[in-house]
Protein backbone atom coordinates (compact mmCIF):
# COMPACT_ATOMS: atom_id res chain seq x y z
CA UNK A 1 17.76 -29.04 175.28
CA UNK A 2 21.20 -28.06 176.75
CA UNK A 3 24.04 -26.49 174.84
CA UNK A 4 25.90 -29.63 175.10
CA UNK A 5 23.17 -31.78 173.64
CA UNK A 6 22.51 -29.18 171.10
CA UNK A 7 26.30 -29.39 169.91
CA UNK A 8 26.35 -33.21 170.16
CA UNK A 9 23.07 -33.02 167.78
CA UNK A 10 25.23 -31.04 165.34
CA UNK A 11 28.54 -32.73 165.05
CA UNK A 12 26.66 -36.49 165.60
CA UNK A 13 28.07 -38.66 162.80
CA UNK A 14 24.02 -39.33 162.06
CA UNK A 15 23.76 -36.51 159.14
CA UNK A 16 19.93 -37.46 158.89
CA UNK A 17 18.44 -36.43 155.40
CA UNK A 18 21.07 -33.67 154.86
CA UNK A 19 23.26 -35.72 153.17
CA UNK A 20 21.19 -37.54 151.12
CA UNK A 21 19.66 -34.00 149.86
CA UNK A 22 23.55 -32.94 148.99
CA UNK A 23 24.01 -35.63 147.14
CA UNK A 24 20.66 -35.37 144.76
CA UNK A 25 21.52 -31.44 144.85
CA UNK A 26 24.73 -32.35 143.42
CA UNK A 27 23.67 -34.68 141.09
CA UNK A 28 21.02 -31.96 139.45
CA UNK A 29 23.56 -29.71 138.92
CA UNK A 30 24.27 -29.71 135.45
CA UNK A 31 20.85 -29.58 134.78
CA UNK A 32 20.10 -26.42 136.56
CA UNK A 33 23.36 -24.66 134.84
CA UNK A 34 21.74 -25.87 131.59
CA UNK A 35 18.24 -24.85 132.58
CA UNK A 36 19.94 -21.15 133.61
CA UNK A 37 21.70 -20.80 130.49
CA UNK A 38 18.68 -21.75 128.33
CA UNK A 39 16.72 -19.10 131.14
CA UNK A 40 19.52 -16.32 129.64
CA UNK A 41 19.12 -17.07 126.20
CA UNK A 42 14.86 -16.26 126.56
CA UNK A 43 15.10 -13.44 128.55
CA UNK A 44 17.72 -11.78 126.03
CA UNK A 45 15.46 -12.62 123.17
CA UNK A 46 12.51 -11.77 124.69
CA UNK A 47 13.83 -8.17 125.31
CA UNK A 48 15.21 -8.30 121.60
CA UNK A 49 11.98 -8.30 120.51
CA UNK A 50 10.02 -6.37 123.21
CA UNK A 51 8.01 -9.18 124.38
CA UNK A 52 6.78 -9.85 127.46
CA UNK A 53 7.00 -13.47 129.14
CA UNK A 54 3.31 -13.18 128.88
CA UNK A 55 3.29 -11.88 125.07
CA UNK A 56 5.49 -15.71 125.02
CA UNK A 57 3.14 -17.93 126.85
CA UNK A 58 -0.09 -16.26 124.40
CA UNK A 59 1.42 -17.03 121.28
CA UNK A 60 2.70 -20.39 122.23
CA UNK A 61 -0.52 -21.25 124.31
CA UNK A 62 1.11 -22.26 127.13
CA UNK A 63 0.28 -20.79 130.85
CA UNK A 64 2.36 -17.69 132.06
CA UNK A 65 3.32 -19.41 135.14
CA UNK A 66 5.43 -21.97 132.66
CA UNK A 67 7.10 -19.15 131.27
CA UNK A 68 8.05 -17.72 134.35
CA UNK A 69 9.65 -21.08 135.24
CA UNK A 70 11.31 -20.92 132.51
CA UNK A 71 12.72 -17.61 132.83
CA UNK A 72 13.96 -18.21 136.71
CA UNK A 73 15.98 -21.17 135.17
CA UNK A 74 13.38 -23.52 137.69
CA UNK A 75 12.45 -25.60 134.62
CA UNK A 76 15.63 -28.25 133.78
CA UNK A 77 13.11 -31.06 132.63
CA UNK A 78 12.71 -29.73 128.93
CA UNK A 79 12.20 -32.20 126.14
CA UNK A 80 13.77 -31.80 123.28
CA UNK A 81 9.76 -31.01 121.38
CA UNK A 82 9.90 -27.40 124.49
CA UNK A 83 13.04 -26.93 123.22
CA UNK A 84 12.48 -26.48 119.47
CA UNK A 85 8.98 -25.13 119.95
CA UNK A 86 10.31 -22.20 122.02
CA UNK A 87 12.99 -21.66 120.27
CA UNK A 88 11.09 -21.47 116.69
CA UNK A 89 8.34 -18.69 118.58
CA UNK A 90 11.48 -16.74 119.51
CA UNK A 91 13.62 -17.10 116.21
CA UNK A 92 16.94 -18.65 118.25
CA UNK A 93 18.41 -22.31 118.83
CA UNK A 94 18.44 -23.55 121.99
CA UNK A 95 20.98 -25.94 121.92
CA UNK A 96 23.09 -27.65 118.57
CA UNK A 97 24.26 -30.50 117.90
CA UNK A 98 27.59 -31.19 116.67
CA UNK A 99 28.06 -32.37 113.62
CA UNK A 100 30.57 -35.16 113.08
């Protein structure tokens, strides 16, 4: 491929998939800021009380690998059951709700 076709590839008005991936990246983003924050809020607890992410995933029976994703903020599908459960193994909230 020539330079010329090379540069016509990059500034053609046909932006393939890249585009389409912005736009779902986009979309996901309050979910991964969420999913980071709640990420913060386990690693700071877990070094309050000296655990391990592994010393997590035995007492709540869940694989270490889950934890991890946790941790690394990769996890932003919790429901709201994750939530509580973590948050009652590790003595914090991890998220209120307003009162009226």
């Amino acid at each position: 491929m020539t330079n010329n076709e090379k540069f016509l590839t990059l500034v053609s008005e046909d932006d393939g998939e890249t585009l389409a991936w912005m736009k779902a990246h986009s979309a996901n983003m309050p979910f991964r800021r969420a999913a980071q924050k709640i990420a913060n809020l386990i690693l700071k607890r877990l070094r309050e009380l000296g655990w391990s992410q592994n010393d997590l995933a035995e007492k709540m029976e869940v694989s270490p690998q889950l934890v991890n994703q946790w941790v690394k903020g990769k996890e932003s599908d919790f429901s709201l059951k994750q939530l509580l459960r973590i948050g009652d193994y590790l003595g914090i909230d991890l998220f209120e709700i307003p009162t009226p």
